[in-house]
Protein backbone atom coordinates (compact mmCIF):
# COMPACT_ATOMS: atom_id res chain seq x y z
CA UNK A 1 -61.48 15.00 -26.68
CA UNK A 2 -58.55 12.77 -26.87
CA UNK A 3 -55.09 13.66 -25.73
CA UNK A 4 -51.83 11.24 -26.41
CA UNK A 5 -49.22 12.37 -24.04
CA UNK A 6 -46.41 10.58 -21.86
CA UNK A 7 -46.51 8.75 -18.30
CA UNK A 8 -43.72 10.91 -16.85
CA UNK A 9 -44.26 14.61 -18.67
CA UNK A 10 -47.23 16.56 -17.67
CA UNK A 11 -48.28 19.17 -20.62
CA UNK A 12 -50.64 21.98 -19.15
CA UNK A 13 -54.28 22.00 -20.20
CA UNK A 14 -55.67 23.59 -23.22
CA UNK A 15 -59.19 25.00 -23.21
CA UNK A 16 -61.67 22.98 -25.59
CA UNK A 17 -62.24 24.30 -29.25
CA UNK A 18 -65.90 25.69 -29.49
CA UNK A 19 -67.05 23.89 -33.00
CA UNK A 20 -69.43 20.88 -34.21
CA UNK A 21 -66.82 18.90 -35.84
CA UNK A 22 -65.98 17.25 -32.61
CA UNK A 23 -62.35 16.40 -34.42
CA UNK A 24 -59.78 14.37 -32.30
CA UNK A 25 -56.87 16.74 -30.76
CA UNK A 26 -53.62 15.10 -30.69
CA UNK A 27 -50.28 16.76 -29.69
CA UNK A 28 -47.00 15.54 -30.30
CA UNK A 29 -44.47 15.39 -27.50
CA UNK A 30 -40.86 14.71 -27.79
CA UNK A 31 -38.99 12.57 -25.54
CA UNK A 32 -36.14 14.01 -24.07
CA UNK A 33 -33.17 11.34 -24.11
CA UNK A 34 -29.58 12.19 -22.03
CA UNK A 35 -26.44 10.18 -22.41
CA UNK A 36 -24.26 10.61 -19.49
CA UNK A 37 -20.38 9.53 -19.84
CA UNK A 38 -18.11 8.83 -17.37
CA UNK A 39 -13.95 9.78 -18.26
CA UNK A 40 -11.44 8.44 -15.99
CA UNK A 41 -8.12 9.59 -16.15
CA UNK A 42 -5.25 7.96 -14.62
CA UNK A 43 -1.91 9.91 -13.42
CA UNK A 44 0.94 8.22 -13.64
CA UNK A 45 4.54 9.51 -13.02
CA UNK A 46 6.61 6.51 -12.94
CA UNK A 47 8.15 4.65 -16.05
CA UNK A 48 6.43 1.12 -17.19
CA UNK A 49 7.36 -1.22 -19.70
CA UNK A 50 4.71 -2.25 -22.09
CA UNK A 51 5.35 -5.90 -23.80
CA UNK A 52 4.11 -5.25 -27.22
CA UNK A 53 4.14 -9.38 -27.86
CA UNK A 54 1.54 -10.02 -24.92
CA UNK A 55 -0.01 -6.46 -24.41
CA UNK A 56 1.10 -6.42 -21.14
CA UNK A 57 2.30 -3.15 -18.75
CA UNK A 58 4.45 -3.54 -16.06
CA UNK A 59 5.66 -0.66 -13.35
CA UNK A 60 9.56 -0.38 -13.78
CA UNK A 61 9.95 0.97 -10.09
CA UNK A 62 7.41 -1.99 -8.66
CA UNK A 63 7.51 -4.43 -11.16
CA UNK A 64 4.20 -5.43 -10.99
CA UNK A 65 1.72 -5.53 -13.80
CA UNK A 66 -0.97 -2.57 -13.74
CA UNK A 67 -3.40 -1.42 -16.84
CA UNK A 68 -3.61 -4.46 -18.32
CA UNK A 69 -6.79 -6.03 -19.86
CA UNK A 70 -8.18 -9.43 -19.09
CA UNK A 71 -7.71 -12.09 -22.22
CA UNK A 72 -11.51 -12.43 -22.58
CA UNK A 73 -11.78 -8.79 -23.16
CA UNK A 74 -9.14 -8.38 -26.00
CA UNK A 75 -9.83 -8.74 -29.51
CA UNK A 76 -10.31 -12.07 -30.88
CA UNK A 77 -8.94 -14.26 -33.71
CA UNK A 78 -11.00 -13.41 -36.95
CA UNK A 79 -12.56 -16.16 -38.76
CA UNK A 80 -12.01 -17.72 -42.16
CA UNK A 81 -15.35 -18.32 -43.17
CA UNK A 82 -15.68 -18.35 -47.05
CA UNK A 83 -18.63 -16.11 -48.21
CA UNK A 84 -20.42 -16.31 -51.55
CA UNK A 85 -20.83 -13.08 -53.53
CA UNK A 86 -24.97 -13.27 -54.28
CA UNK A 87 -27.25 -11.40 -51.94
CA UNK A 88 -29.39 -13.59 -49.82
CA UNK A 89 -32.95 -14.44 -50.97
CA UNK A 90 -36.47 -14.68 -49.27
CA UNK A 91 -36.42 -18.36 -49.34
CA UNK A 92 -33.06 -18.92 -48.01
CA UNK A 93 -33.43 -16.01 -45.42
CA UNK A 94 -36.45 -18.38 -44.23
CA UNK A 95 -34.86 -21.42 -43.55
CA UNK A 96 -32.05 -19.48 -42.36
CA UNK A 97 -34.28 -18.22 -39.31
CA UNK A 98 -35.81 -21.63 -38.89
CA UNK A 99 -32.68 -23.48 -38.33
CA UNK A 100 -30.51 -20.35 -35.60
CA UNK A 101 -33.78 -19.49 -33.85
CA UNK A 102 -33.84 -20.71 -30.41
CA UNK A 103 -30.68 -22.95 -30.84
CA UNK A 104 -28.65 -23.16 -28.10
CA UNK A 105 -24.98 -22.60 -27.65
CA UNK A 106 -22.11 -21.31 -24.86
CA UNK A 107 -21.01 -17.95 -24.47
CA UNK A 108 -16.95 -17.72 -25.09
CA UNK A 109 -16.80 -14.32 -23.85
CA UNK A 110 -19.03 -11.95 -21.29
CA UNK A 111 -22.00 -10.99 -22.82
CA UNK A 112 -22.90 -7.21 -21.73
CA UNK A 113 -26.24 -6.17 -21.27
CA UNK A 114 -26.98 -2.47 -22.65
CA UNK A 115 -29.29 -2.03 -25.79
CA UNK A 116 -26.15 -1.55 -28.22
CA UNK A 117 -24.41 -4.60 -27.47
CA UNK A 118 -21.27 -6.82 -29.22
CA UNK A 119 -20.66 -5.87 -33.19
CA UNK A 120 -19.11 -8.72 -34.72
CA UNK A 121 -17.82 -8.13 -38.32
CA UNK A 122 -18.03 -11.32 -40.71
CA UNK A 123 -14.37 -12.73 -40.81
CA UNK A 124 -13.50 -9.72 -38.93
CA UNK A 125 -12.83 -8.02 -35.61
CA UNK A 126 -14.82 -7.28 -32.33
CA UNK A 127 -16.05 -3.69 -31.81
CA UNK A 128 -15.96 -2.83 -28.65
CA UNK A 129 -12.88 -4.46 -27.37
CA UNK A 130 -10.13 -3.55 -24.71
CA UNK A 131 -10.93 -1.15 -22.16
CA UNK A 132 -14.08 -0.43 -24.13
CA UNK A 133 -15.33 -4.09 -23.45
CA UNK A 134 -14.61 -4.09 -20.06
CA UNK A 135 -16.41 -0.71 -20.08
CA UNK A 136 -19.80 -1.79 -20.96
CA UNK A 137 -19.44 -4.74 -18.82
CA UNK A 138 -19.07 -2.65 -15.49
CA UNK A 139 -21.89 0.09 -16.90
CA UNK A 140 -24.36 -2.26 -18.47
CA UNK A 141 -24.12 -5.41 -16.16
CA UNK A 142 -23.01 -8.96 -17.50
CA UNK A 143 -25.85 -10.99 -19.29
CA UNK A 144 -23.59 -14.27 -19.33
CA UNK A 145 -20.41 -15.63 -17.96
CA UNK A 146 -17.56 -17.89 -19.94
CA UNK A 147 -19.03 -21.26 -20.18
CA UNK A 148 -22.97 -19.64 -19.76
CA UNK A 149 -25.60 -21.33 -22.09
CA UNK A 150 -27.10 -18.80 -24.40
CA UNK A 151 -30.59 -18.87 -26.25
CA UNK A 152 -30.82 -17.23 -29.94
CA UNK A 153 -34.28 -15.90 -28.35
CA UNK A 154 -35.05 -13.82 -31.90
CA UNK A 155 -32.66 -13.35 -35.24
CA UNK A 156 -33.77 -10.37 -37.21
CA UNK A 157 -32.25 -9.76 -40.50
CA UNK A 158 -31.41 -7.14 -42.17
CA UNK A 159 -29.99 -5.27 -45.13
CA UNK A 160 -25.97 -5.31 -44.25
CA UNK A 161 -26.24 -7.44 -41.02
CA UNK A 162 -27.81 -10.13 -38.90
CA UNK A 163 -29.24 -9.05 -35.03
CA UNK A 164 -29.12 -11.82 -32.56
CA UNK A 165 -30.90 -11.29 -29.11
CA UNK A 166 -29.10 -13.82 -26.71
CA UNK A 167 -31.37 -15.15 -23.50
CA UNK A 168 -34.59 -12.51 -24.30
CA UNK A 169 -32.79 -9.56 -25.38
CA UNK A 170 -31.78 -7.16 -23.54
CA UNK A 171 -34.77 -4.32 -24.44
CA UNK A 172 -38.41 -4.55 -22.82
CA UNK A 173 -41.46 -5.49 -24.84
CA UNK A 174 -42.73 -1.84 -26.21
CA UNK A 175 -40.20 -0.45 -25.21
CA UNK A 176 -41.08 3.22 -26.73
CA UNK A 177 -45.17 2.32 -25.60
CA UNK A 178 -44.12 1.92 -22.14
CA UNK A 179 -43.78 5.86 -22.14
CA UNK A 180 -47.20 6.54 -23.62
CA UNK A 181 -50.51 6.81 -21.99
CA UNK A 182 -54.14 7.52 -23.31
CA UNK A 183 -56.75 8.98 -21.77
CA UNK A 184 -59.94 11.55 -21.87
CA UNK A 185 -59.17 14.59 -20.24
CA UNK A 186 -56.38 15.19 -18.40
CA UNK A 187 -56.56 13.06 -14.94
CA UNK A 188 -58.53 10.06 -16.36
CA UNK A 189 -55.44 8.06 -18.45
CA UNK A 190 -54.35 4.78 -19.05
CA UNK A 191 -50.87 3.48 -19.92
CA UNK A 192 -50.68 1.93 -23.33
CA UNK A 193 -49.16 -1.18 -22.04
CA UNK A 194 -50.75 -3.16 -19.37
CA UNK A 195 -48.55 -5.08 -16.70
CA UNK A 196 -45.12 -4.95 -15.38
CA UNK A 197 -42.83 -7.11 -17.12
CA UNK A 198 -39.34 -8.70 -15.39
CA UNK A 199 -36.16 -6.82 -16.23
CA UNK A 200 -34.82 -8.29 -19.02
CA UNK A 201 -31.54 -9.45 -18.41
CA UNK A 202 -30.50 -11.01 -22.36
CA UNK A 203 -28.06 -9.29 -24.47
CA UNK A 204 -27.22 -8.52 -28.31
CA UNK A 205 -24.72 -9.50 -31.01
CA UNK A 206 -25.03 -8.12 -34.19
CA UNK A 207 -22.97 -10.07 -37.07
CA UNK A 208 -21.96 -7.44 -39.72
CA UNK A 209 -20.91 -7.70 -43.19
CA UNK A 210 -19.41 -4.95 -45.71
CA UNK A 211 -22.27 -4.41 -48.35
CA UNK A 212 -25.21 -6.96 -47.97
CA UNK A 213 -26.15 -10.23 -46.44
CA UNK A 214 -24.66 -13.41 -48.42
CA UNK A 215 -25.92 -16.40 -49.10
CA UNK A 216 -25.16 -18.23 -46.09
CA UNK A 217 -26.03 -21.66 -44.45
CA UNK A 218 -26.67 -22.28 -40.28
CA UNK A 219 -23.22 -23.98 -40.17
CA UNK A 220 -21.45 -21.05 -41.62
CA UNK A 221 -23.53 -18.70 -39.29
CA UNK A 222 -22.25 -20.73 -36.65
CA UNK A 223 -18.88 -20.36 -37.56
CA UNK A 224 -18.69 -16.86 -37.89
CA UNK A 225 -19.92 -16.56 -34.44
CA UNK A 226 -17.82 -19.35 -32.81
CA UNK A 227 -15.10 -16.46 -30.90
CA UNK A 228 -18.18 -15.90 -29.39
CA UNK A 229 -20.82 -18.44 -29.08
CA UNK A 230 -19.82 -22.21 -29.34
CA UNK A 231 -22.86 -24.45 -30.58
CA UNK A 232 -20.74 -27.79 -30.01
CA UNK A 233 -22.18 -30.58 -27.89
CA UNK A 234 -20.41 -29.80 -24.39
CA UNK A 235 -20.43 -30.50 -20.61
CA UNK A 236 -20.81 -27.27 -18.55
CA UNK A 237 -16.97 -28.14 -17.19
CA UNK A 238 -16.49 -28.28 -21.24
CA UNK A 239 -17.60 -24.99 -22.18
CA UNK A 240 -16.29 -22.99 -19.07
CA UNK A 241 -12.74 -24.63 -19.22
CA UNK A 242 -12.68 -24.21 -22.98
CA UNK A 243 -12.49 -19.98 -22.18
CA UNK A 244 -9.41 -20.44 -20.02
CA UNK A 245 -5.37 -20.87 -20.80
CA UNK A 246 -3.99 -24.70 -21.20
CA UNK A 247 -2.35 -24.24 -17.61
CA UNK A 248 -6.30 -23.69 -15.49
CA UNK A 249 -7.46 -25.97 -18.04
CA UNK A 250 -5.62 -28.70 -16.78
CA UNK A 251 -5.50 -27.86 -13.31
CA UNK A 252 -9.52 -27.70 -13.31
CA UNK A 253 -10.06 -31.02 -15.54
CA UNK A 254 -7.38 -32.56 -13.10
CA UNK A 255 -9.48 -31.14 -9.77
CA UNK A 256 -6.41 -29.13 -8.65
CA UNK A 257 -6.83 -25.78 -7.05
CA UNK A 258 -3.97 -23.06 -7.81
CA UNK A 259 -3.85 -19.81 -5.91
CA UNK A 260 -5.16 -17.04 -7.45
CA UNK A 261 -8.29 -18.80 -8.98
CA UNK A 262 -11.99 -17.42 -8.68
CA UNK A 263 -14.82 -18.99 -6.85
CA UNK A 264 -16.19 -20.27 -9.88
CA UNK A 265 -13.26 -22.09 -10.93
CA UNK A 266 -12.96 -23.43 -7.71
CA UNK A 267 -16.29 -25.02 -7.73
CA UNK A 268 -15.75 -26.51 -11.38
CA UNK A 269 -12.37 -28.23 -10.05
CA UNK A 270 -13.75 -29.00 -6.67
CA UNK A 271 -17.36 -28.73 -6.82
CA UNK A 272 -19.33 -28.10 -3.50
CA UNK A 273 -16.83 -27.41 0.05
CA UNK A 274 -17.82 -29.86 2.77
CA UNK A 275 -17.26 -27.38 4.76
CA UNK A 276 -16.63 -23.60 5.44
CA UNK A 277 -15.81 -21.16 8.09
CA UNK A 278 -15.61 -17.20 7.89
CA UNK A 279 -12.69 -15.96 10.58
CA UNK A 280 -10.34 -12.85 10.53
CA UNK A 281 -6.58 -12.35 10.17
CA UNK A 282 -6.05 -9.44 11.75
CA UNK A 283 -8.27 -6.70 9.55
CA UNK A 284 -8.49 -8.77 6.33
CA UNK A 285 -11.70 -11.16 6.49
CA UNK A 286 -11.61 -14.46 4.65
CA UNK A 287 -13.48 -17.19 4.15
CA UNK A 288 -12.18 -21.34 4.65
CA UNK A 289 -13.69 -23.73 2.16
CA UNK A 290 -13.01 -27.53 3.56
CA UNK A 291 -12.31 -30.48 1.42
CA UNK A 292 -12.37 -34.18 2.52
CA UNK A 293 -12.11 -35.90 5.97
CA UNK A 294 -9.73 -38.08 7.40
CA UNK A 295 -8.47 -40.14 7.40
CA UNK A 296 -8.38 -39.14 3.57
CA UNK A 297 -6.30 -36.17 2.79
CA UNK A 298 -7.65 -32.57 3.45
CA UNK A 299 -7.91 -29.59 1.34
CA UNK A 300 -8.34 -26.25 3.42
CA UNK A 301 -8.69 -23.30 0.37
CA UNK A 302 -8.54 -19.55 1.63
CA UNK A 303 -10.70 -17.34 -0.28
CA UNK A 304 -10.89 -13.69 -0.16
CA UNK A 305 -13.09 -11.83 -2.12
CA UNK A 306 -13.55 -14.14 -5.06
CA UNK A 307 -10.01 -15.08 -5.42
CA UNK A 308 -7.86 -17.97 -3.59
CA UNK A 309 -4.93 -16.77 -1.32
CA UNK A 310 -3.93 -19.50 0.28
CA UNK A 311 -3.88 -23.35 -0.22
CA UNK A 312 -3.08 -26.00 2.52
CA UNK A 313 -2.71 -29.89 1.66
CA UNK A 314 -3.00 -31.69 5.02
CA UNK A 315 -2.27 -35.73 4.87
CA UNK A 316 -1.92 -38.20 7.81
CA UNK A 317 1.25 -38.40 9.35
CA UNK A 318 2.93 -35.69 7.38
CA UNK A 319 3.73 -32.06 7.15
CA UNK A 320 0.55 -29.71 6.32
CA UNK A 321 1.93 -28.56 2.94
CA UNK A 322 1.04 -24.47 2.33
CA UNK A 323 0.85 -22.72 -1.13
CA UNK A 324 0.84 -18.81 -1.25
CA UNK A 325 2.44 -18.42 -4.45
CA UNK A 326 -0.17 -16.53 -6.70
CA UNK A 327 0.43 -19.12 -9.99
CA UNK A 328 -2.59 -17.13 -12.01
CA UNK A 329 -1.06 -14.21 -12.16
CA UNK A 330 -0.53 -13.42 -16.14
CA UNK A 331 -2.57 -16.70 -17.31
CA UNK A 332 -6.14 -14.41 -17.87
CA UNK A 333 -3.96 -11.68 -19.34
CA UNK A 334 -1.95 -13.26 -22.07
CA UNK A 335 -2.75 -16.22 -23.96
CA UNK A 336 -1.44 -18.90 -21.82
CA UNK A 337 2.36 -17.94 -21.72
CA UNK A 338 3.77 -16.54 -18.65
CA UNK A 339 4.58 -12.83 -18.12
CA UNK A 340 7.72 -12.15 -20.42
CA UNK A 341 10.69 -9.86 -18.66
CA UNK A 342 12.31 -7.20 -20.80
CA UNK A 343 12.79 -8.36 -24.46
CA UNK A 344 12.95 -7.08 -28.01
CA UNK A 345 10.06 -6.74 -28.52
CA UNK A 346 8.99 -4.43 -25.67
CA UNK A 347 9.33 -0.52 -25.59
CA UNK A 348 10.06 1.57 -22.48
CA UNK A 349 7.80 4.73 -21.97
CA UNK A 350 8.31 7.41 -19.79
CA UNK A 351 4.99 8.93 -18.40
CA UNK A 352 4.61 12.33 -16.57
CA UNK A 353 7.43 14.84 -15.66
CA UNK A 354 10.78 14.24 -16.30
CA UNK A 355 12.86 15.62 -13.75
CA UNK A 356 16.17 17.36 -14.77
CA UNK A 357 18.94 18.20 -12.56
CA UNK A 358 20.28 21.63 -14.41
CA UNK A 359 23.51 21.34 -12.85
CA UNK A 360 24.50 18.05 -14.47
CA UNK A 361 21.85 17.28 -17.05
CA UNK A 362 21.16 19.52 -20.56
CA UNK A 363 17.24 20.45 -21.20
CA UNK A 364 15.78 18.65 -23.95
CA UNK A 365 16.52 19.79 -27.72
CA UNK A 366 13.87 22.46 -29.26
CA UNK A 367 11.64 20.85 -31.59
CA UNK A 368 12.96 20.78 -35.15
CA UNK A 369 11.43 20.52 -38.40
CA UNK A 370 14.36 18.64 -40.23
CA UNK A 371 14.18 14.85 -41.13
CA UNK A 372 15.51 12.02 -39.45
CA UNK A 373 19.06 12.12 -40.13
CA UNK A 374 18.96 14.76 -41.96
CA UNK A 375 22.30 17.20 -41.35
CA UNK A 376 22.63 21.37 -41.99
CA UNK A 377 25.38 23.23 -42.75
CA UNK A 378 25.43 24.94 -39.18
CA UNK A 379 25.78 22.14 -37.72
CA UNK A 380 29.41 22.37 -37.73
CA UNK A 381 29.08 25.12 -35.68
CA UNK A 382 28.86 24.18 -32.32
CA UNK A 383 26.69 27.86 -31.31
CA UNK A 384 24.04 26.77 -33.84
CA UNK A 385 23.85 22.56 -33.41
CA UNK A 386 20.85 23.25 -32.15
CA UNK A 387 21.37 21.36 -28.86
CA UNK A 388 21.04 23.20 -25.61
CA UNK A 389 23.94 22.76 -22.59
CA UNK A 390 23.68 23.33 -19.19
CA UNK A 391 24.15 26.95 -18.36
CA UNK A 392 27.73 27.81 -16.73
CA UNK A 393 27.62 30.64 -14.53
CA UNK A 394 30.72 32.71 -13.86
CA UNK A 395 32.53 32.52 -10.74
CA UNK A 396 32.43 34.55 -7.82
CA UNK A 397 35.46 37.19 -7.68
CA UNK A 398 36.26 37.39 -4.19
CA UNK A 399 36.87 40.64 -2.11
CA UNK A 400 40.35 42.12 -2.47
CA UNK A 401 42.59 42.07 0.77
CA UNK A 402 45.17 44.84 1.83
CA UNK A 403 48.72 43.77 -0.31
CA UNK A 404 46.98 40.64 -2.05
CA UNK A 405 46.44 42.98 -4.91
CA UNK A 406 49.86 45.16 -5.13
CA UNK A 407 48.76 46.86 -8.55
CA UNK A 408 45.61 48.01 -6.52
CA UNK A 409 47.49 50.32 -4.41
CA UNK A 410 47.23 53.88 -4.54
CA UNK A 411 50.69 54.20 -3.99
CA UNK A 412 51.52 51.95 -6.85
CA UNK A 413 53.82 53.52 -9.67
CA UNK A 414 52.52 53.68 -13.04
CA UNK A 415 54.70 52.11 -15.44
CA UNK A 416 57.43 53.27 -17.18
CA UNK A 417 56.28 53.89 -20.66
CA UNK A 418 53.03 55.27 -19.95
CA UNK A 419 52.64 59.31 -20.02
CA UNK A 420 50.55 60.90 -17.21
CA UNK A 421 47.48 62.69 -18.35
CA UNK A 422 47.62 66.57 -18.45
CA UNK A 423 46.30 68.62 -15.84
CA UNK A 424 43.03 70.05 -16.67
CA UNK A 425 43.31 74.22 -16.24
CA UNK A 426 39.93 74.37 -14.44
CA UNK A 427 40.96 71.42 -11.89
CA UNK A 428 43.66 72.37 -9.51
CA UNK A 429 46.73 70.93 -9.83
CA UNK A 430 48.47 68.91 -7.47
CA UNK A 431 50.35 71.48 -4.80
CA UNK A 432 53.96 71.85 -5.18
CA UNK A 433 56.63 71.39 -2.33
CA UNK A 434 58.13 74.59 -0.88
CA UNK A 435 61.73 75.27 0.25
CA UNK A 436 62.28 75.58 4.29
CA UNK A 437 62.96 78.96 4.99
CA UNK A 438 66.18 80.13 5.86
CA UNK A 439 67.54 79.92 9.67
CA UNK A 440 66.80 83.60 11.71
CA UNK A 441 63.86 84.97 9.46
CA UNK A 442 60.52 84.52 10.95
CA UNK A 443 57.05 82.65 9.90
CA UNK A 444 54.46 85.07 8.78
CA UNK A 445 51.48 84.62 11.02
């Protein structure tokens, strides 16, 4: 008997069938998949700013920038590519794969790993991009940096688009077979494939068009994909500098180190520190990286993490010169420009709870169904404008005091044109005053 079952699910045994056909036994198994998602919400009670211009978001009450994505992660430029109506033939889609297979180019923009990878529309936009970029970046891992030379390893084509695995791909050979095992009976199996491959670390970019693939040359492939992948003839300084603003473009081609630089850009400016030392200030760790010797002048560069925090220029017979000015700040989140202050183009936004003071401020207006600007007849009225104001409360009456109030007083006369009430027969009345009695006669008892 012969049983086709996966490596990591265990099915229990099944007694043989009792017949002469001898006929082979084979059981389909399905392969349980699970997508797991992380959400991460952010709480935010303050108001920010957002430039609409740069895409920026700065913290009103801090003023510093927060939320904001990374120019190499935001959408790119779209391409003006002219494409040709007819559908591409067998002949052409040949020659196509002969000239973009295994060509070599530099990556633009991170390259995730992940089996979905980039989407590219022809003359389009990037999908993901923005936070969703950055996204599979951190969950996937990064196949290749800005300025990293990538390898069309395979081109597949297809009806509406064109798959490009960059440096391998970033799927295992068999992938699916890697879960399947043969065997007879149930202990003595096999796994379909043999060996244990490396972990592939390539990526994919899939170039998309709207109904089927054009006719199209290598050079207009190639420009489709240059916001990605540039094929041009560069130096590795070239191709990493070309992915930065015109400001750390300059500084690197001129070997000048800013503050607030990564490692990387560091070594393209610098190359290789003669020198470095790891010390402590105070809790924060950092690490020294020494350029030149005297009597020349001497660079001392202050890394921590992977970013520069402090510079110092020492040169005989003068002042050590110190630069702690981050000047990167806004140059990998904008296109070059510095960070704009408040202009008119940016909108104010007020996130969380708004606070109210009842005693001086009125509660917001009830939602209304009317148009903007449009006016009601009871809105004359001020009971029925619709707007809400602070509630007055009436005031305390204080407590009377003895001849404050002389209208109060029992012993107050009623006025002069008002009639007393009646006297009600089953109430006794008030008692009348009797005459003294007269002198010599004598009180009854």
């Amino acid at each position: 008997m012969i049983r086709l079952f996966l490596a990591q699910e265990k099915r229990p045994t099944q007694p043989a069938a009792t017949n002469t056909s001898h006929k082979s036994d084979f059981r389909r198994i399905a392969m349980p998949c699970a997508v797991a998602a992380v959400l991460i919400v952010g709480t935010a009670a303050a108001q920010i700013t957002v430039n609409t211009k740069t895409g920026t978001v700065t913290n009103g009450s801090e003023g510093s920038t927060v939320n904001t994505v990374d120019r190499r992660y935001q959408q790119i430029t779209p391409t003006h590519v002219p494409l040709t109506k007819s559908e591409l033939d067998a002949k052409t889609r040949l020659e196509l794969i002969r000239v973009l297979e295994s060509e070599q180019g530099f990556a633009m923009r991170p390259f995730p790993r992940g089996h979905k990878g980039l989407t590219l529309a022809a003359n389009g936009k990037l999908e993901p991009a923005g936070e969703g970029y950055v996204a599979m970046v951190t969950s996937e891992g990064l196949s290749a940096k800005p300025g990293d030379r990538v390898v069309l390893s395979d081109i597949k084509i297809e009806h509406s688009r064109i798959v490009f695995e960059l440096n391998g791909g970033p799927d295992r050979k068999h992938r699916f077979l890697r879960h399947v095992q043969i065997g007879v009976g149930p202990d003595v199996t096999a796994p379909v494939v043999q060996g244990d491959d490396p972990e592939p670390v390539g990526a994919r970019l899939s170039l998309t068009f709207q109904n089927h693939v054009p006719e199209l040359t290598g050079a207009e492939v190639k420009a489709l994909l240059a916001p990605l992948i540039s094929f041009d003839v560069k130096t590795p300084i070239q191709a990493f500098t070309d992915t930065l603003p015109t400001k750390l473009k300059e500084a690197i081609l001129n070997h000048h180190v800013l503050v607030g630089m990564s490692t990387d850009m560091v070594l393209f400016a610098k190359g290789q520190p003669d020198g470095k030392s790891r010390e402590m200030d105070g809790q924060m760790p950092f690490e020294e990286w020494i350029y030149g010797k005297p009597p020349k002048d001497v660079e001392f560069v202050r890394i921590n993490g992977n970013r520069v925090i402090r510079v110092e220029v020492a040169k005989m017979g003068e002042t050590p010169v110190i630069f702690t000015k981050d000047e990167v700040e806004g140059l990998m989140r904008t296109d070059g420009t510095p960070l704009e202050a408040a202009a008119p183009n940016t909108r104010t936004v007020q996130l969380g709870d708004a606070e109210r003071n009842p005693d001086t401020q009125a509660p917001a207006a009830p939602p209304s169904l009317r148009n903007p600007g449009e006016k009601l007849p009871s809105d004359n009225d001020p009971y029925k404008a619709g707007v809400m104001k602070p509630v007055q409360f009436p005031k305390p009456k204080t407590d009377p005091q003895p001849g404050a109030n002389p209208d109060g007083e029992p012993d107050a006369s009623p006025p002069a044109n008002v009639q007393p009430a009646p006297a009600d027969a089953s109430q006794p009345g008030p008692a009348k005053p009797q005459p003294p009695p007269p002198q010599g006669s004598s009180q009854p008892n």
